[in-house]
PDB file of N, CA and C in Angstrom:
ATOM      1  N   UNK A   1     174.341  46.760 178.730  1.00  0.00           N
ATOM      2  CA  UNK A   1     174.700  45.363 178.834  1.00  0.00           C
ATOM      3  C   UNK A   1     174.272  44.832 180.202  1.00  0.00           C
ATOM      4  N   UNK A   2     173.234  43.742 180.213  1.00  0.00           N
ATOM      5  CA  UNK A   2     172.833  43.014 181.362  1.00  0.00           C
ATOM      6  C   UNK A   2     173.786  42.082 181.873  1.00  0.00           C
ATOM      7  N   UNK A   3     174.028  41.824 183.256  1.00  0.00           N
ATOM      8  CA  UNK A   3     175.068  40.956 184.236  1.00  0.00           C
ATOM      9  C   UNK A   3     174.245  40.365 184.445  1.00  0.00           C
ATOM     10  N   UNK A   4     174.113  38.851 184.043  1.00  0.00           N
ATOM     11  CA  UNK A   4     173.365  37.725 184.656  1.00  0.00           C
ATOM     12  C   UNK A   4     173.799  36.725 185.425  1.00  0.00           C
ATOM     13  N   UNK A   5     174.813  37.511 186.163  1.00  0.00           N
ATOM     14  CA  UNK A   5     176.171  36.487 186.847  1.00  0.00           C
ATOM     15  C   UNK A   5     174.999  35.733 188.037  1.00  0.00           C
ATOM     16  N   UNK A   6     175.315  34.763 188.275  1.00  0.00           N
ATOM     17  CA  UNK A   6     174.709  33.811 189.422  1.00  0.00           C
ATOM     18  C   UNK A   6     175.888  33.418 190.314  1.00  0.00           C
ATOM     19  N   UNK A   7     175.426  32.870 191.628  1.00  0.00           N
ATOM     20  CA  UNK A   7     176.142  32.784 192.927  1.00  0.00           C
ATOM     21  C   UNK A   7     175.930  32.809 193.755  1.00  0.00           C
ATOM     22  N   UNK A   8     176.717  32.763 195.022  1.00  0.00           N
ATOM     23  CA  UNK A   8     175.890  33.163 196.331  1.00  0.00           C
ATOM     24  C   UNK A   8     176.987  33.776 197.173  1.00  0.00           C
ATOM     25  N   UNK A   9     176.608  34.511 198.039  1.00  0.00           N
ATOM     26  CA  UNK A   9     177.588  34.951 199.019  1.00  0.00           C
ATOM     27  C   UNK A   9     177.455  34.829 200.586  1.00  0.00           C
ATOM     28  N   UNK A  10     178.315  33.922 201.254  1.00  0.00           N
ATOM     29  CA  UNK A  10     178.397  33.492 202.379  1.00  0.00           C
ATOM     30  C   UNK A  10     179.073  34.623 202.967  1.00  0.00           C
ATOM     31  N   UNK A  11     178.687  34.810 204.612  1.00  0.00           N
ATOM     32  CA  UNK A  11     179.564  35.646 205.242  1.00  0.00           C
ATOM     33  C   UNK A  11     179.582  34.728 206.695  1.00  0.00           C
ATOM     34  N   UNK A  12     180.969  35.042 206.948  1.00  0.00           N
ATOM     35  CA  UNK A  12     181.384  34.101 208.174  1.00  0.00           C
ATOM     36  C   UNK A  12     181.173  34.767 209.594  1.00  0.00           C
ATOM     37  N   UNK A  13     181.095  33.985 210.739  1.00  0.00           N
ATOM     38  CA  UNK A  13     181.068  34.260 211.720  1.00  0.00           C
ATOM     39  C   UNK A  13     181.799  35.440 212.038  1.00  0.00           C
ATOM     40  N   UNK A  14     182.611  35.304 211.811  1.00  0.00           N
ATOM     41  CA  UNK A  14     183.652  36.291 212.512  1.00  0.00           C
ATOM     42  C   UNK A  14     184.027  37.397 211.721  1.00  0.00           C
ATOM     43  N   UNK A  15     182.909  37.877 210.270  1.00  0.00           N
ATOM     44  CA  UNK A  15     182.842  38.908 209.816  1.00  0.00           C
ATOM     45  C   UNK A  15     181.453  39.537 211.073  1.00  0.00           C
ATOM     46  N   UNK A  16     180.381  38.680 211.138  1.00  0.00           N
ATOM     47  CA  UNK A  16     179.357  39.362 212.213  1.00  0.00           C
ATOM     48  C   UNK A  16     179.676  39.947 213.516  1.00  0.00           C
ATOM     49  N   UNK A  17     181.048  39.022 214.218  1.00  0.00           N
ATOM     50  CA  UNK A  17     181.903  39.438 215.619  1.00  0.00           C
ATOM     51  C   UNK A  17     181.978  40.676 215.272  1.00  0.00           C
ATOM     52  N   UNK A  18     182.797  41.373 214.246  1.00  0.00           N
ATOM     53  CA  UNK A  18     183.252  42.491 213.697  1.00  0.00           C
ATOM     54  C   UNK A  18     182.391  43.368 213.557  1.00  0.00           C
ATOM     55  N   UNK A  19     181.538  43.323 213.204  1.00  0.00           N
ATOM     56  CA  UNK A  19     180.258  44.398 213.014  1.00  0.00           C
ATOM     57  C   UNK A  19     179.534  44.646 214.036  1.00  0.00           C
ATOM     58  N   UNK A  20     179.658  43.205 215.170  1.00  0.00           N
ATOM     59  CA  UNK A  20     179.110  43.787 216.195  1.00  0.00           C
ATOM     60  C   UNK A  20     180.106  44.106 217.336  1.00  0.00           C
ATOM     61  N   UNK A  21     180.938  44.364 217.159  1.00  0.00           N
ATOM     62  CA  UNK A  21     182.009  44.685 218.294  1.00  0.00           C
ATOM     63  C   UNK A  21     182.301  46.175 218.211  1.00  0.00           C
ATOM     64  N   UNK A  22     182.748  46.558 216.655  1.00  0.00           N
ATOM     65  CA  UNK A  22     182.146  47.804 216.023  1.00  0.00           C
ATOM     66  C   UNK A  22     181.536  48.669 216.297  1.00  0.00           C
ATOM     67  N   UNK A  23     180.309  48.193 216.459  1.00  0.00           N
ATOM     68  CA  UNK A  23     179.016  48.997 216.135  1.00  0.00           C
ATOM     69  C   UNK A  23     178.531  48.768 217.340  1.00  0.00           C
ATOM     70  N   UNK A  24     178.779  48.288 218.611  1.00  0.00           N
ATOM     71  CA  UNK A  24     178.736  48.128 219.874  1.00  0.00           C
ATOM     72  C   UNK A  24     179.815  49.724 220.636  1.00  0.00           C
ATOM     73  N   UNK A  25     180.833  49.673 220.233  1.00  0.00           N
ATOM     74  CA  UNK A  25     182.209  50.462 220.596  1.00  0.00           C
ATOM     75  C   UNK A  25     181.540  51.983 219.767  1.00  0.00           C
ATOM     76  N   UNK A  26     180.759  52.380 219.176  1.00  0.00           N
ATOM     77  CA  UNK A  26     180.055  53.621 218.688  1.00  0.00           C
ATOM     78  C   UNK A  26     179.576  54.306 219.507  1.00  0.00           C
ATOM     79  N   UNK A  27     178.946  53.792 220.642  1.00  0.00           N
ATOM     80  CA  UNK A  27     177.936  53.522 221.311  1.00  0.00           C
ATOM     81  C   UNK A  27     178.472  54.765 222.539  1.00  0.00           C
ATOM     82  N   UNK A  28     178.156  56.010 222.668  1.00  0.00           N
ATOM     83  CA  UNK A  28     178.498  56.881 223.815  1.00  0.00           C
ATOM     84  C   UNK A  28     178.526  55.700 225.378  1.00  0.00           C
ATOM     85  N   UNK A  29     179.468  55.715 225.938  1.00  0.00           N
ATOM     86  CA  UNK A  29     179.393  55.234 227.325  1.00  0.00           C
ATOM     87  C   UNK A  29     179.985  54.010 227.292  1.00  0.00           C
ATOM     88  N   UNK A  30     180.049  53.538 226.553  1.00  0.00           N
ATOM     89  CA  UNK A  30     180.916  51.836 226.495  1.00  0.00           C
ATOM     90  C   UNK A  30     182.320  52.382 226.375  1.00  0.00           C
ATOM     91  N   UNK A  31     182.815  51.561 227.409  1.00  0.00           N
ATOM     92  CA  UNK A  31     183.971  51.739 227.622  1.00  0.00           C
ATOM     93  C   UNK A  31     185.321  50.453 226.418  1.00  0.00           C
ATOM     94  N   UNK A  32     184.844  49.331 226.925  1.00  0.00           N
ATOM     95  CA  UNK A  32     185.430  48.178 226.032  1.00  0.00           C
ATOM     96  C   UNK A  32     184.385  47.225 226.655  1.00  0.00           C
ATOM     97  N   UNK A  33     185.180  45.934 225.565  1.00  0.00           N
ATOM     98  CA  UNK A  33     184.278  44.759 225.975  1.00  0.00           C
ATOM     99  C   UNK A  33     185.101  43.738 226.878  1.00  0.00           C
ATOM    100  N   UNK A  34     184.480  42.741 227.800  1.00  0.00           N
ATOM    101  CA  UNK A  34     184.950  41.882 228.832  1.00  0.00           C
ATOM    102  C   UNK A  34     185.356  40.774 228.047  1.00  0.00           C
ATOM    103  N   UNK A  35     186.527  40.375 228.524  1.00  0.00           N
ATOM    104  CA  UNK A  35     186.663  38.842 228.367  1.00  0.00           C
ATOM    105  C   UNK A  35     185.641  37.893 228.616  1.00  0.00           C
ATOM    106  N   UNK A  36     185.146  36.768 228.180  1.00  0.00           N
ATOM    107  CA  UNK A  36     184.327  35.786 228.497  1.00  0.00           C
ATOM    108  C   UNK A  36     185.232  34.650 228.639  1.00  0.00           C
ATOM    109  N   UNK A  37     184.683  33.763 230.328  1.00  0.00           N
ATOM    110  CA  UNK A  37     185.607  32.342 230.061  1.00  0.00           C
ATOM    111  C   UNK A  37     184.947  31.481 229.172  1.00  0.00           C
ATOM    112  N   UNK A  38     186.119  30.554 228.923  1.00  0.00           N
ATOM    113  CA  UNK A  38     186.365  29.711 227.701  1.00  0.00           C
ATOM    114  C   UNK A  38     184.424  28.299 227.971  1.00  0.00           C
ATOM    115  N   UNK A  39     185.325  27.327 228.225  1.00  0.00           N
ATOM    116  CA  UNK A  39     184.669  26.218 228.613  1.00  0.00           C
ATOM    117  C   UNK A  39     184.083  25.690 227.177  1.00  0.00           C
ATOM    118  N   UNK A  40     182.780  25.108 227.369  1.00  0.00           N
ATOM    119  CA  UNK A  40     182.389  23.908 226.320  1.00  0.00           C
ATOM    120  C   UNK A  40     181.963  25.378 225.500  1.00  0.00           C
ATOM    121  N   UNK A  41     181.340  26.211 225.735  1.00  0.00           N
ATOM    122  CA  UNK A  41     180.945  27.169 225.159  1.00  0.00           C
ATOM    123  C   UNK A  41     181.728  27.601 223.374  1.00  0.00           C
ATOM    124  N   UNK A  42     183.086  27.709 223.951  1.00  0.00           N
ATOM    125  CA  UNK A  42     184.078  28.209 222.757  1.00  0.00           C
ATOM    126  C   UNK A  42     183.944  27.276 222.049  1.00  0.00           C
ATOM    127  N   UNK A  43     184.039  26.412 221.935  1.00  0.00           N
ATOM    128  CA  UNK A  43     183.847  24.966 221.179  1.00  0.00           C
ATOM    129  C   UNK A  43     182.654  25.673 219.821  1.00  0.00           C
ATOM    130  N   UNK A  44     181.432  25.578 220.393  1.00  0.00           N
ATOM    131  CA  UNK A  44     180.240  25.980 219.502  1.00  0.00           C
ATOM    132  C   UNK A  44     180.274  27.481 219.133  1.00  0.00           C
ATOM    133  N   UNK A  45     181.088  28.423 220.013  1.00  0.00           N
ATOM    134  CA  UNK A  45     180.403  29.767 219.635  1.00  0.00           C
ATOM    135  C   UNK A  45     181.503  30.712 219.159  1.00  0.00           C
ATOM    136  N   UNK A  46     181.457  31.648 218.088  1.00  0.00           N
ATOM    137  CA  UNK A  46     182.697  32.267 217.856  1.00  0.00           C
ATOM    138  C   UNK A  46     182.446  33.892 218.295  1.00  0.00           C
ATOM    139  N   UNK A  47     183.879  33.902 218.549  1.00  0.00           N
ATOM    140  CA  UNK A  47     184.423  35.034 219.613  1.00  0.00           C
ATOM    141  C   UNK A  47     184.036  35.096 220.647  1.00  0.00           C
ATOM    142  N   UNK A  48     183.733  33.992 221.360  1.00  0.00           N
ATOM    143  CA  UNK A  48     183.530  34.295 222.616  1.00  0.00           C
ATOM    144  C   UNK A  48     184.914  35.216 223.781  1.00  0.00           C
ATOM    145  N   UNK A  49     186.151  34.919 222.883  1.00  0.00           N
ATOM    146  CA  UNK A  49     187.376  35.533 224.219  1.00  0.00           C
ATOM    147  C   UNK A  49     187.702  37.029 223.501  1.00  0.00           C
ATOM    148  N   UNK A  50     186.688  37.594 223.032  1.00  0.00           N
ATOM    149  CA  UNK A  50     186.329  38.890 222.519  1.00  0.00           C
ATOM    150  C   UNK A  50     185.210  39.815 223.014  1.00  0.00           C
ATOM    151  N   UNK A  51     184.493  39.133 224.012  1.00  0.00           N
ATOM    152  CA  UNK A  51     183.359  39.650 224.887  1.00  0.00           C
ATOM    153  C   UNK A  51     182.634  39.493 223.871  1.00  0.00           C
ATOM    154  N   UNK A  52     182.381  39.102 222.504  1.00  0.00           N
ATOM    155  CA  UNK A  52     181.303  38.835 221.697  1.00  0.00           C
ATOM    156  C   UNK A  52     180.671  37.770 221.290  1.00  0.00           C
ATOM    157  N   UNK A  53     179.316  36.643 222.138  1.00  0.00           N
ATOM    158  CA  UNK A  53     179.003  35.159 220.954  1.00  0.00           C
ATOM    159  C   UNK A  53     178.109  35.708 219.838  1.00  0.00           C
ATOM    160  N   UNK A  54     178.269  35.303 218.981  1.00  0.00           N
ATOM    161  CA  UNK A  54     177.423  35.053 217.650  1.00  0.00           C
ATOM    162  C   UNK A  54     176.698  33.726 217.136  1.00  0.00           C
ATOM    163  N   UNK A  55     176.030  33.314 217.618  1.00  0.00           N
ATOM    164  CA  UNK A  55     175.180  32.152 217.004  1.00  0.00           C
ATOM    165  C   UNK A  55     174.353  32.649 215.589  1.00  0.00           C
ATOM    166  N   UNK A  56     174.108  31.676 214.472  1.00  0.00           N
ATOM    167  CA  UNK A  56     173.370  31.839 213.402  1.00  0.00           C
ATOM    168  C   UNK A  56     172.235  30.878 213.210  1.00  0.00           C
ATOM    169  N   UNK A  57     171.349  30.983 213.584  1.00  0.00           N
ATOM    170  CA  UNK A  57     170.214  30.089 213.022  1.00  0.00           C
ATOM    171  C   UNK A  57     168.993  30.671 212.440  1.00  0.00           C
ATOM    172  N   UNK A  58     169.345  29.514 210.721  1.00  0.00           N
ATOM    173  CA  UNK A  58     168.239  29.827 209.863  1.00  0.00           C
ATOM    174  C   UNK A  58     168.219  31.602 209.214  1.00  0.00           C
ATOM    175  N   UNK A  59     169.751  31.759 209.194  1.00  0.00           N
ATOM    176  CA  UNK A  59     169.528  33.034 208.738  1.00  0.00           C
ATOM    177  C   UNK A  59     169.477  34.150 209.596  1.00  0.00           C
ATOM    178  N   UNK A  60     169.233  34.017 210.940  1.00  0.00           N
ATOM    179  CA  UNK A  60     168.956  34.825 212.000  1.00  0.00           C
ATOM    180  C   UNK A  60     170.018  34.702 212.863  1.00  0.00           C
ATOM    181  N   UNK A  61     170.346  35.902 213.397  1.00  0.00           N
ATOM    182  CA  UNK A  61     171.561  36.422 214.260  1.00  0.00           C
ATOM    183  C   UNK A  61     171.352  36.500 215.733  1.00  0.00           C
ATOM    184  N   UNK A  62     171.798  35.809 216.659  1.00  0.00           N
ATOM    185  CA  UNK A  62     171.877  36.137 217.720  1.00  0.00           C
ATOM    186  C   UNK A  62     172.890  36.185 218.672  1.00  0.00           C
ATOM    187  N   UNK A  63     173.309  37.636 219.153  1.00  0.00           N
ATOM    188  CA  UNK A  63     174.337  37.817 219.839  1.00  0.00           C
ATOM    189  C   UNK A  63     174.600  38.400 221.269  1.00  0.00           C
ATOM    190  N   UNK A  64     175.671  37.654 221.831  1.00  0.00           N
ATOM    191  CA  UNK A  64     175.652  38.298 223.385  1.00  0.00           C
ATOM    192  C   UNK A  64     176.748  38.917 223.489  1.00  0.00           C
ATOM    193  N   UNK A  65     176.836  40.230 223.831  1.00  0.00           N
ATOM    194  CA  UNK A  65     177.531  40.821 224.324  1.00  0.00           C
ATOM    195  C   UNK A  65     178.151  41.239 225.561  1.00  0.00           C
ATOM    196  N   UNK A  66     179.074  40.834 226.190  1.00  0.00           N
ATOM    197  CA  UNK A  66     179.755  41.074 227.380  1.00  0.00           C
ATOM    198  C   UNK A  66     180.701  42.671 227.240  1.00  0.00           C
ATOM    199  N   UNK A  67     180.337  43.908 227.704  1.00  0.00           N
ATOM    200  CA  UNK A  67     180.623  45.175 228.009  1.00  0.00           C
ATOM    201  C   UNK A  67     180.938  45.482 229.420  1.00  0.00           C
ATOM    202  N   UNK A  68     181.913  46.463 229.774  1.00  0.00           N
ATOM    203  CA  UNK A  68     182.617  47.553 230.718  1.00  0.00           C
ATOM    204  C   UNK A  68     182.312  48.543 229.929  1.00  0.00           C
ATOM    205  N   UNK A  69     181.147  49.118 230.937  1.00  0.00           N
ATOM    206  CA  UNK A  69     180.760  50.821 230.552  1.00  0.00           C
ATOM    207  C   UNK A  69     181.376  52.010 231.348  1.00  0.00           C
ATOM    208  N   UNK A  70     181.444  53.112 230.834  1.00  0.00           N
ATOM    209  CA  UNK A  70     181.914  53.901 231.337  1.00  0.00           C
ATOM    210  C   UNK A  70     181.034  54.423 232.633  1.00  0.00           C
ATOM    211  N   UNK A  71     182.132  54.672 233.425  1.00  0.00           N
ATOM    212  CA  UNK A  71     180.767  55.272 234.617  1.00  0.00           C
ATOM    213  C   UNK A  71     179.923  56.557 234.488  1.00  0.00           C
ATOM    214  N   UNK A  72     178.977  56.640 235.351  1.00  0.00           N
ATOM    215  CA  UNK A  72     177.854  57.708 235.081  1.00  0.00           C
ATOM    216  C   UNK A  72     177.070  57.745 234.145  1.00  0.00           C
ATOM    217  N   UNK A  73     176.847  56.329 233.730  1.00  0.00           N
ATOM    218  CA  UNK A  73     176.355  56.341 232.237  1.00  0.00           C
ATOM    219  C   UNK A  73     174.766  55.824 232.713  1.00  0.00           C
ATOM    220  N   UNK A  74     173.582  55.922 231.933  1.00  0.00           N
ATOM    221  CA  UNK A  74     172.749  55.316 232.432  1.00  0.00           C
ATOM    222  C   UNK A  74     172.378  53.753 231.702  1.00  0.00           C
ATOM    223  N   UNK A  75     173.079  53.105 232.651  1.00  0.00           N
ATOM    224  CA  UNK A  75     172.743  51.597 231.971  1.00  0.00           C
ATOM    225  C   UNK A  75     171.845  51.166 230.971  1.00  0.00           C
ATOM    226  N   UNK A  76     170.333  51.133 231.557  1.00  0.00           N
ATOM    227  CA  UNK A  76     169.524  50.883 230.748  1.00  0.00           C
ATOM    228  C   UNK A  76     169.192  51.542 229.308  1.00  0.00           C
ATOM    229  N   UNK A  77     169.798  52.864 228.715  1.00  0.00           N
ATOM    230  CA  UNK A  77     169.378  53.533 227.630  1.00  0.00           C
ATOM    231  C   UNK A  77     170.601  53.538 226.767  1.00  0.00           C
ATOM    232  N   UNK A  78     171.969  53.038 227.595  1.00  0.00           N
ATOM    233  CA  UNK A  78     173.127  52.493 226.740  1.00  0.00           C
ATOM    234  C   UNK A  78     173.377  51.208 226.589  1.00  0.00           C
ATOM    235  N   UNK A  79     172.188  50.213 227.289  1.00  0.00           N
ATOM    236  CA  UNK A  79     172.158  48.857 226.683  1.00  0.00           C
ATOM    237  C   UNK A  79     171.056  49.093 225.033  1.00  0.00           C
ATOM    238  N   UNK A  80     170.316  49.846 225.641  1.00  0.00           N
ATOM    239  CA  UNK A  80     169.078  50.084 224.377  1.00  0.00           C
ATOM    240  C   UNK A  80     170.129  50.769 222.889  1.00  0.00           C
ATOM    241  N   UNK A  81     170.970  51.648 222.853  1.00  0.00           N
ATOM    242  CA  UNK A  81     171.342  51.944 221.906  1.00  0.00           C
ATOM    243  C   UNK A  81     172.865  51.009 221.291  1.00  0.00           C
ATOM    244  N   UNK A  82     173.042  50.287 222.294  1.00  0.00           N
ATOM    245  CA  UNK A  82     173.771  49.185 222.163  1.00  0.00           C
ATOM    246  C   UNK A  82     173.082  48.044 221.012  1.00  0.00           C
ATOM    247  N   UNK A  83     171.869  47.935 221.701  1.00  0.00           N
ATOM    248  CA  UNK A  83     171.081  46.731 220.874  1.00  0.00           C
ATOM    249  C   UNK A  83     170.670  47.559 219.419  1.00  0.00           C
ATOM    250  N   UNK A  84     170.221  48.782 219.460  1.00  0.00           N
ATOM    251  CA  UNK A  84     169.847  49.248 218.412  1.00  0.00           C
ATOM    252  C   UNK A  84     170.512  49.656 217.319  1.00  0.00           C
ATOM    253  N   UNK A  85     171.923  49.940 217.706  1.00  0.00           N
ATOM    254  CA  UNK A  85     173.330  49.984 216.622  1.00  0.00           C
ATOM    255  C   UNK A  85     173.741  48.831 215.996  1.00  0.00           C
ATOM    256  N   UNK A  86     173.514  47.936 217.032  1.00  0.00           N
ATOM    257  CA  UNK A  86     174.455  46.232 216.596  1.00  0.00           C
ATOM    258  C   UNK A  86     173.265  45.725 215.741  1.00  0.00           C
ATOM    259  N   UNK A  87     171.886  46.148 216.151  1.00  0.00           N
ATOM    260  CA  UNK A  87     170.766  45.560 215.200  1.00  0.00           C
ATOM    261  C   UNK A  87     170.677  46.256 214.058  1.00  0.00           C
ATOM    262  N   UNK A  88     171.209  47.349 213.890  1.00  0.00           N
ATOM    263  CA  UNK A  88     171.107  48.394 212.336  1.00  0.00           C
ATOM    264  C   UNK A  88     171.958  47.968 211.724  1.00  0.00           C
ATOM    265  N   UNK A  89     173.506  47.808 212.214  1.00  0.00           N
ATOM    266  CA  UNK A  89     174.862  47.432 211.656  1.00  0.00           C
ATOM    267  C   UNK A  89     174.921  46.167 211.052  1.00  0.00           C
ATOM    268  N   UNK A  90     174.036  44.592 211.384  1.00  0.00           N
ATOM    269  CA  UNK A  90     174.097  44.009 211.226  1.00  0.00           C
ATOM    270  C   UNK A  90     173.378  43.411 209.844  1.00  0.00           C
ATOM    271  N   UNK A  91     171.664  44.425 210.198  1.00  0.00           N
ATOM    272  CA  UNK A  91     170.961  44.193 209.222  1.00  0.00           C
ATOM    273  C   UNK A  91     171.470  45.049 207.782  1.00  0.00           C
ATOM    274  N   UNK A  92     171.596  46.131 207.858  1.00  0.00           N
ATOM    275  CA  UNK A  92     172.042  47.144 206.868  1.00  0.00           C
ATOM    276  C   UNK A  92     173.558  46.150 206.261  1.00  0.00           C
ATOM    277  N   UNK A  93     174.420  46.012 206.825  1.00  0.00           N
ATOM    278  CA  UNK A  93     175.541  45.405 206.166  1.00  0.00           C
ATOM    279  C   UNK A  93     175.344  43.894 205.513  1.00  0.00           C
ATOM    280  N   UNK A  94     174.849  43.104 205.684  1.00  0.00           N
ATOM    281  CA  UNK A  94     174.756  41.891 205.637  1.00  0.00           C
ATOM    282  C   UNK A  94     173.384  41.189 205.436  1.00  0.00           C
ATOM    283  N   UNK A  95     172.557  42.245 205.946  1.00  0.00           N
ATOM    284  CA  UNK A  95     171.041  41.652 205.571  1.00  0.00           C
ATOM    285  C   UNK A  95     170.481  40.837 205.949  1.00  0.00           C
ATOM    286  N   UNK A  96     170.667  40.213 207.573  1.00  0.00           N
ATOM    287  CA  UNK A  96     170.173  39.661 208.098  1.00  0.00           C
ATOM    288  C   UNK A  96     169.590  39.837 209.090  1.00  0.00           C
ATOM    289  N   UNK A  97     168.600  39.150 209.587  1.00  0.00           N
ATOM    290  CA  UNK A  97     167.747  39.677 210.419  1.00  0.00           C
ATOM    291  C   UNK A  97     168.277  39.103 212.032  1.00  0.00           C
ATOM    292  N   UNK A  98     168.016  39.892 212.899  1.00  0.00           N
ATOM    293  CA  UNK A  98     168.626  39.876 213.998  1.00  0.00           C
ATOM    294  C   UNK A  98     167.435  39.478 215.143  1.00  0.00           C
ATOM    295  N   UNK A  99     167.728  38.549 215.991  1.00  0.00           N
ATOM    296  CA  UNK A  99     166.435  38.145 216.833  1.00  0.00           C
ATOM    297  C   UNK A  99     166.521  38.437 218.101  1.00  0.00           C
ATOM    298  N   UNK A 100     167.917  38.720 218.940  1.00  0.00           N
ATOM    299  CA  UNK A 100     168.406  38.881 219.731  1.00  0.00           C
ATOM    300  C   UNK A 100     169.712  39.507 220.258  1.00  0.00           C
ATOM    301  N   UNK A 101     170.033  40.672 220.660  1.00  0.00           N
ATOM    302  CA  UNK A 101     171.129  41.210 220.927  1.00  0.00           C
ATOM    303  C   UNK A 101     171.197  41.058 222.692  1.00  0.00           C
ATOM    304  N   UNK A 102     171.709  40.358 223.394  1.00  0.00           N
ATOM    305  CA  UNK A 102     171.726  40.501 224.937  1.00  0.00           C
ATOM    306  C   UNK A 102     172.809  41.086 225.340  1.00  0.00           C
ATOM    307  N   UNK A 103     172.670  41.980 226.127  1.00  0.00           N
ATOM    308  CA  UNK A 103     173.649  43.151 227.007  1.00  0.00           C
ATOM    309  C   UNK A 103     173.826  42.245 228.579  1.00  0.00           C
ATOM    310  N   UNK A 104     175.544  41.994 228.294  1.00  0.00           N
ATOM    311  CA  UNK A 104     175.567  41.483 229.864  1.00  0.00           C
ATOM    312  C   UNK A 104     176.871  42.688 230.243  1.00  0.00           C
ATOM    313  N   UNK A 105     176.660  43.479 231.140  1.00  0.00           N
ATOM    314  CA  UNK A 105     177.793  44.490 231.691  1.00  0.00           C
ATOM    315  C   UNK A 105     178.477  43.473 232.822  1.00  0.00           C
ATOM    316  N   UNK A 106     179.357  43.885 232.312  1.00  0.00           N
ATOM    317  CA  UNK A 106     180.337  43.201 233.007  1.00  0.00           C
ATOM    318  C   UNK A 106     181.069  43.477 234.211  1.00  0.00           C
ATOM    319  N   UNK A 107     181.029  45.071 234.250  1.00  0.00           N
ATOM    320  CA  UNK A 107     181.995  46.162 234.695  1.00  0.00           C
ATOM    321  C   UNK A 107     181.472  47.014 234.501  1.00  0.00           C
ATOM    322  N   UNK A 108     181.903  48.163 235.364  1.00  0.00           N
ATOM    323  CA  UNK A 108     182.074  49.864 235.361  1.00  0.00           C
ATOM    324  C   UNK A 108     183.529  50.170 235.584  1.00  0.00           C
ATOM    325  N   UNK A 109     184.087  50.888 234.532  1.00  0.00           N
ATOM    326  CA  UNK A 109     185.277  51.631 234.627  1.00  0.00           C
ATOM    327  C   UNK A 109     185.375  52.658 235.321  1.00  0.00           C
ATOM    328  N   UNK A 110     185.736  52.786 236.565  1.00  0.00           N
ATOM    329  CA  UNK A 110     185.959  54.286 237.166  1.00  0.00           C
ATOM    330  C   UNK A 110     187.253  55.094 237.150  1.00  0.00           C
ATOM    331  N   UNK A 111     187.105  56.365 236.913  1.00  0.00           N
ATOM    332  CA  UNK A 111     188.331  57.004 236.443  1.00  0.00           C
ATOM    333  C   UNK A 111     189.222  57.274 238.176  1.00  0.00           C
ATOM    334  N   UNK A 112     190.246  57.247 237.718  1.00  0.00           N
ATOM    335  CA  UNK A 112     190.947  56.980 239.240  1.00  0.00           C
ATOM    336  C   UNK A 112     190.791  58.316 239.893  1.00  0.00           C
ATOM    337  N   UNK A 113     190.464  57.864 241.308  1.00  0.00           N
ATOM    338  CA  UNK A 113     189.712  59.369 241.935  1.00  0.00           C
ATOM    339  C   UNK A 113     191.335  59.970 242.693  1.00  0.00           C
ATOM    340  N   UNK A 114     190.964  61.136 242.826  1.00  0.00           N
ATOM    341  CA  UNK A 114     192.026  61.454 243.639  1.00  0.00           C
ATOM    342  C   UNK A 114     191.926  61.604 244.649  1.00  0.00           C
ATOM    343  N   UNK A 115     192.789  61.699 245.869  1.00  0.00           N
ATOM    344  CA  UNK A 115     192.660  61.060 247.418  1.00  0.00           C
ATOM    345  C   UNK A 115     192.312  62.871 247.319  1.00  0.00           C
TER     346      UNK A 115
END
């Protein structure tokens, strides 16, 4: 028996926050994500007071991420697998194509030293 059901399926902003906050937090060396301040920004962009924006245009995903990494980590190859998780997670779940993932570190967490 053939299903010829028709429809469409929308997915909201703040299912993409989720996948990329997710699939950001996988990521060896990320510690958590930073608060971002508010301003005209929150207005247009969702999750920004989650360390995550998500803009959508035309089908295409673009997101900034605000991260606190763990220390000793090497920045540049845990921003790269940062972008490359949130860009797999996003496309694989949802099927959209991703144009931009930006890594802003925010922080280094250091573990409290002892005197």
């Amino acid at each position: 028996m053939e299903d010829n059901t028709q429809g469409k399926t929308t997915v909201s902003p703040e299912v993409l926050t989720t996948i990329a906050r997710l699939s950001a937090l996988e990521v060896p060396g990320v510690s958590r994500f930073a608060a971002v301040a508010g301003g005209v920004n929150r207005f247009f962009r969702r999750g920004a007071n989650e360390g995550v924006r998500i803009e959508v245009e035309e089908n295409t995903v673009l997101a900034d991420l605000y991260l606190v990494l763990k220390e000793n980590v090497n920045i540049r190859e845990v921003s790269r697998n940062i972008q490359h998780n949130v860009t797999r997670a996003i496309h694989e779940m949802v099927g959209m194509e991703v144009s931009e993932v930006n890594i802003h570190i925010e922080d280094i967490d250091f573990e409290e030293s002892e005197a």
